[in-house]
N, C-alpha and C. Protein backbone atom coordinates (compact mmCIF):
# COMPACT_ATOMS: atom_id res chain seq x y z
N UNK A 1 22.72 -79.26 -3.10
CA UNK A 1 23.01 -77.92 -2.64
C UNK A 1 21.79 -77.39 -1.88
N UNK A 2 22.47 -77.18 -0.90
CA UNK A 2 21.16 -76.17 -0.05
C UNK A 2 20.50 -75.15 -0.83
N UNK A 3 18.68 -74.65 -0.69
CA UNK A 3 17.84 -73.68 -1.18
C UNK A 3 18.19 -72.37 -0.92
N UNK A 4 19.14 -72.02 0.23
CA UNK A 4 19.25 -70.72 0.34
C UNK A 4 20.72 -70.31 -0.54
N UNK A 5 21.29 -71.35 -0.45
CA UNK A 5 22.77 -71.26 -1.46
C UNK A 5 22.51 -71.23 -2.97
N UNK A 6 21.73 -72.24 -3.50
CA UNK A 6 21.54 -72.50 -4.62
C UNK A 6 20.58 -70.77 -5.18
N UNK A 7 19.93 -69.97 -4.34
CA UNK A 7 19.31 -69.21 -5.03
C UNK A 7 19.75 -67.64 -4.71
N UNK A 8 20.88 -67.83 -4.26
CA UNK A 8 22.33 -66.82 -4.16
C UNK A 8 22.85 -66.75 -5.27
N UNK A 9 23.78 -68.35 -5.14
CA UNK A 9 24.37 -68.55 -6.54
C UNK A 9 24.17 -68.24 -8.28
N UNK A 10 22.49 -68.79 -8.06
CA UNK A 10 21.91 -68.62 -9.22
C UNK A 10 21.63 -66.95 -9.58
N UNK A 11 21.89 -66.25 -8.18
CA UNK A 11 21.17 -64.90 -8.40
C UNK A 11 19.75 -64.65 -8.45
N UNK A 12 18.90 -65.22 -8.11
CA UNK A 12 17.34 -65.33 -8.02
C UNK A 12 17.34 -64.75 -7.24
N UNK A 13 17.96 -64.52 -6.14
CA UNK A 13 18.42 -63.24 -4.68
C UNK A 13 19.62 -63.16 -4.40
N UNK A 14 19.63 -61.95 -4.83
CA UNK A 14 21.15 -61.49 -4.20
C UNK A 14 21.99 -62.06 -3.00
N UNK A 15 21.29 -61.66 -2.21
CA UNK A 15 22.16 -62.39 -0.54
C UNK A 15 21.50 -63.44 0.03
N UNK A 16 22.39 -64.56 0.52
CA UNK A 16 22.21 -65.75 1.28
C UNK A 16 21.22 -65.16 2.11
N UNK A 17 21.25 -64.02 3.24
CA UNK A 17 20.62 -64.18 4.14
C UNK A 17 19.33 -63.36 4.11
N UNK A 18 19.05 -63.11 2.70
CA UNK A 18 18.10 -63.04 2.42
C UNK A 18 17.30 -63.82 1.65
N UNK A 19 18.13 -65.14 1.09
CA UNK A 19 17.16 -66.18 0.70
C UNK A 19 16.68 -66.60 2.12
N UNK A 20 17.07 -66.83 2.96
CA UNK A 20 16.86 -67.34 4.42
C UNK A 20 16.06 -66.70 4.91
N UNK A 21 15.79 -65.64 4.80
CA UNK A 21 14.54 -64.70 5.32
C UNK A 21 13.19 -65.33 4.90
N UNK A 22 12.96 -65.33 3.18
CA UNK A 22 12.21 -65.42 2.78
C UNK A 22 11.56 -66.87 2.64
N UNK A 23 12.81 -67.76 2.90
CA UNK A 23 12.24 -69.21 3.07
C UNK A 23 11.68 -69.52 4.22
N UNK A 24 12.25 -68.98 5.29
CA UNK A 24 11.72 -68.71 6.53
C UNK A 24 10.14 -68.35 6.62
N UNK A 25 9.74 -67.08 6.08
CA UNK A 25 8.48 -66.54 5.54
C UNK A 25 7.63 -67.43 5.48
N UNK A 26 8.29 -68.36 4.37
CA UNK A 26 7.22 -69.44 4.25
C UNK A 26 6.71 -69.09 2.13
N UNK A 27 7.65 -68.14 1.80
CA UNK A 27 7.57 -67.78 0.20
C UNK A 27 8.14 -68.16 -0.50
N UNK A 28 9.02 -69.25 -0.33
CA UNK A 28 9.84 -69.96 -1.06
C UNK A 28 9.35 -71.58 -1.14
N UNK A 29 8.78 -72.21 -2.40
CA UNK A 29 8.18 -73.28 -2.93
C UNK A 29 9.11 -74.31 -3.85
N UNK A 30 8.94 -75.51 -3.40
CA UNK A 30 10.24 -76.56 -4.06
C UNK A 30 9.48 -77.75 -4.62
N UNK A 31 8.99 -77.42 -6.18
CA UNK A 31 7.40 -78.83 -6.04
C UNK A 31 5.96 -78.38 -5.58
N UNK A 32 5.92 -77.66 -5.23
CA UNK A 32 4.30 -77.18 -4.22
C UNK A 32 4.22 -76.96 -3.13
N UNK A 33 5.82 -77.15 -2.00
CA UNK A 33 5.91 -77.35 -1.16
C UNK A 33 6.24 -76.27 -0.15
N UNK A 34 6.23 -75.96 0.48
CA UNK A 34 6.75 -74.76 1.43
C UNK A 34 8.38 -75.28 1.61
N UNK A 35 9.54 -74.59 1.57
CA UNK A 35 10.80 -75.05 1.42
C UNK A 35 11.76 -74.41 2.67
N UNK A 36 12.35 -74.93 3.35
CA UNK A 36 13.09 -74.42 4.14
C UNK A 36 14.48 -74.08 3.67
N UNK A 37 15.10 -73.03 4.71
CA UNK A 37 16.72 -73.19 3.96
C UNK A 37 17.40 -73.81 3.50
N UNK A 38 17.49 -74.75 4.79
CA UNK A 38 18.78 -76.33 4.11
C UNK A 38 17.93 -77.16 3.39
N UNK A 39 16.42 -77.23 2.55
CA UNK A 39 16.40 -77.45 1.95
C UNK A 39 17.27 -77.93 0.35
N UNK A 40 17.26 -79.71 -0.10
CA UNK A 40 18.30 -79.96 -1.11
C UNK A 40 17.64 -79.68 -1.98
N UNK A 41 18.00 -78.77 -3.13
CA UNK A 41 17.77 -78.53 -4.47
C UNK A 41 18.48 -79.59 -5.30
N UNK A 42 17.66 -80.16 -6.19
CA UNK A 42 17.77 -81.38 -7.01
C UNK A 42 17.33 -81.17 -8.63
N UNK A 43 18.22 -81.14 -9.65
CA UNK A 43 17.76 -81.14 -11.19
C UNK A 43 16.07 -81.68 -10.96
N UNK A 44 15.85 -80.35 -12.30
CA UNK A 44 14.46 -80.94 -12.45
C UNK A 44 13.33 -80.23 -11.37
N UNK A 45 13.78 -79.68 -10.37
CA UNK A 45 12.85 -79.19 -8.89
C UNK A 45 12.35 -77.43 -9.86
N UNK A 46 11.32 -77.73 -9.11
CA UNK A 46 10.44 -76.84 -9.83
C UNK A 46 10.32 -75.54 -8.57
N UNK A 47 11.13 -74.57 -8.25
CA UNK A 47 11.32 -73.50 -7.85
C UNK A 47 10.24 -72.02 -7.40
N UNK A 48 9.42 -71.81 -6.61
CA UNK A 48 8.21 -70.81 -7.09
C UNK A 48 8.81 -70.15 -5.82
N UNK A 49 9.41 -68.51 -6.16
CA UNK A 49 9.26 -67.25 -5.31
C UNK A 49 8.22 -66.27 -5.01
N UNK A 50 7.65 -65.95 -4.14
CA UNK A 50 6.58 -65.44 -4.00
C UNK A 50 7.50 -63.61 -3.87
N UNK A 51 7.59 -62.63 -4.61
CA UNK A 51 7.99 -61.58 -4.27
C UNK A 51 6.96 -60.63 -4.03
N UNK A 52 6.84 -59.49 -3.38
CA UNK A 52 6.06 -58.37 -3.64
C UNK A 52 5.04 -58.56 -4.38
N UNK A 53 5.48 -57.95 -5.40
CA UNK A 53 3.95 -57.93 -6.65
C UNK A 53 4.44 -58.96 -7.87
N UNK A 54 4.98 -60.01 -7.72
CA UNK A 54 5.29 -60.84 -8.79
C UNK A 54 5.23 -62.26 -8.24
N UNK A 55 5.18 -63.18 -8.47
CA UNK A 55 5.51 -64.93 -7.95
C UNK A 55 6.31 -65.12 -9.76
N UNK A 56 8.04 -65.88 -9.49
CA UNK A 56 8.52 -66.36 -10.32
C UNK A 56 8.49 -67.55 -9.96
N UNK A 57 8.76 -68.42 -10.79
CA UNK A 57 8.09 -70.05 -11.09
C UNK A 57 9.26 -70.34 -12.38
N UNK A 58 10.50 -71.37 -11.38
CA UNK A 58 11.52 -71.98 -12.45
C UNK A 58 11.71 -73.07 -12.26
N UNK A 59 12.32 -73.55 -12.90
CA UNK A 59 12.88 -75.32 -13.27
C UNK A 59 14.55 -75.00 -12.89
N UNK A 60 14.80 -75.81 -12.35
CA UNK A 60 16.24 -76.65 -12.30
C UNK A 60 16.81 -77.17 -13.18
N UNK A 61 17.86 -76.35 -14.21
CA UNK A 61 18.49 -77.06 -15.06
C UNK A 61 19.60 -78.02 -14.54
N UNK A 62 20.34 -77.32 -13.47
CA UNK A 62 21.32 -78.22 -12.99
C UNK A 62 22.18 -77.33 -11.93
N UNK A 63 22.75 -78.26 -11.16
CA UNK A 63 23.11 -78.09 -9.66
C UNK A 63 24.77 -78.07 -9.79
N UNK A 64 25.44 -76.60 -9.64
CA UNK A 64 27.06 -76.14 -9.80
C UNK A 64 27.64 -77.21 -8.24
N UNK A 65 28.66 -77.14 -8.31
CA UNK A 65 29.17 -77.81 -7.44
C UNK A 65 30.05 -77.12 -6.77
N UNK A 66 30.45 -75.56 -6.74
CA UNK A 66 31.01 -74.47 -6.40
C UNK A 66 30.44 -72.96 -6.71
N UNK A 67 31.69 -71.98 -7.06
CA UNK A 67 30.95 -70.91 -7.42
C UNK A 67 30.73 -71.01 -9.02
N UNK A 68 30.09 -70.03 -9.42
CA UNK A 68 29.24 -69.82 -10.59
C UNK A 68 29.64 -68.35 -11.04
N UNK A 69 30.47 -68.34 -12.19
CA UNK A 69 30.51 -66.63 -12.66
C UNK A 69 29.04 -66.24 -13.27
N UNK A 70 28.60 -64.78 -13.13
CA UNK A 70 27.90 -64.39 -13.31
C UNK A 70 27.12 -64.49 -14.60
N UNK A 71 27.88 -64.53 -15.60
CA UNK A 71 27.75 -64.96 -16.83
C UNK A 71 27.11 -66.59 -17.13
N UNK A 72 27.16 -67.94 -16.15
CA UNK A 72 26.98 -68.63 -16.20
C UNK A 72 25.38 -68.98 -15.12
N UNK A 73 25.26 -68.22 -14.37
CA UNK A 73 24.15 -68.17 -13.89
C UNK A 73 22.58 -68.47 -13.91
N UNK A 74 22.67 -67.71 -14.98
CA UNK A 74 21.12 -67.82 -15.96
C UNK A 74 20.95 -69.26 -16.52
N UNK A 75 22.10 -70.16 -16.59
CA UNK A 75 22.45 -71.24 -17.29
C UNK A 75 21.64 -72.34 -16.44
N UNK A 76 21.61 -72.09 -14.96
CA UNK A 76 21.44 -73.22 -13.68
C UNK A 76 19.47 -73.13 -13.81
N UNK A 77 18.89 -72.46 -14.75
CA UNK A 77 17.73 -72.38 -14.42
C UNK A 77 17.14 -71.65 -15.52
N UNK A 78 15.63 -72.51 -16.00
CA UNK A 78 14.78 -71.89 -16.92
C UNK A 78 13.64 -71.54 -16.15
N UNK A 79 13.15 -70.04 -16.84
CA UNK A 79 11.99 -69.29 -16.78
C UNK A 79 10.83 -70.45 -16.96
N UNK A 80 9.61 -70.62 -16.14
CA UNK A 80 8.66 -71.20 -16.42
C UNK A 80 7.59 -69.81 -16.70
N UNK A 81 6.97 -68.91 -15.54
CA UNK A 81 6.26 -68.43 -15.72
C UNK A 81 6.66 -66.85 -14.91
């Protein structure tokens, strides 16, 4: 699944085209890496958002293969830091 889909889905950002903004930026990290949109998110990928006054830092529990109810969300990904 693409980085800007996968962090829609998950809700880590609200709107697609604002994950795309921010990967764009250059604030969105996949591994250590600077991450582009169509970036593939893969179990296990270690996630770091750079926001405002916070950087969140998650793990990849696992990759939906459609949509995701809201309730199931929190499920696709653990809190690191």
């Amino acid at each position: 699944m693409r980085l800007d889909k996968f962090l829609k889905v998950s809700r880590l950002i609200k709107r697609r085209t604002v994950a795309n903004e921010v990967s764009d930026m250059g604030r969105v990290f996949i591994n250590g890496n600077p991450a582009k949109p169509a970036k593939q998110v893969k179990e296990n990928d270690i996630i770091e958002i750079e926001y405002a006054s916070r950087t969140l830092k998650v793990k990849v529990l696992k990759v939906p293969q459609g949509a995701v109810s809201v309730q199931q969300a929190p499920d696709l990904y653990s809190v690191i830091e």
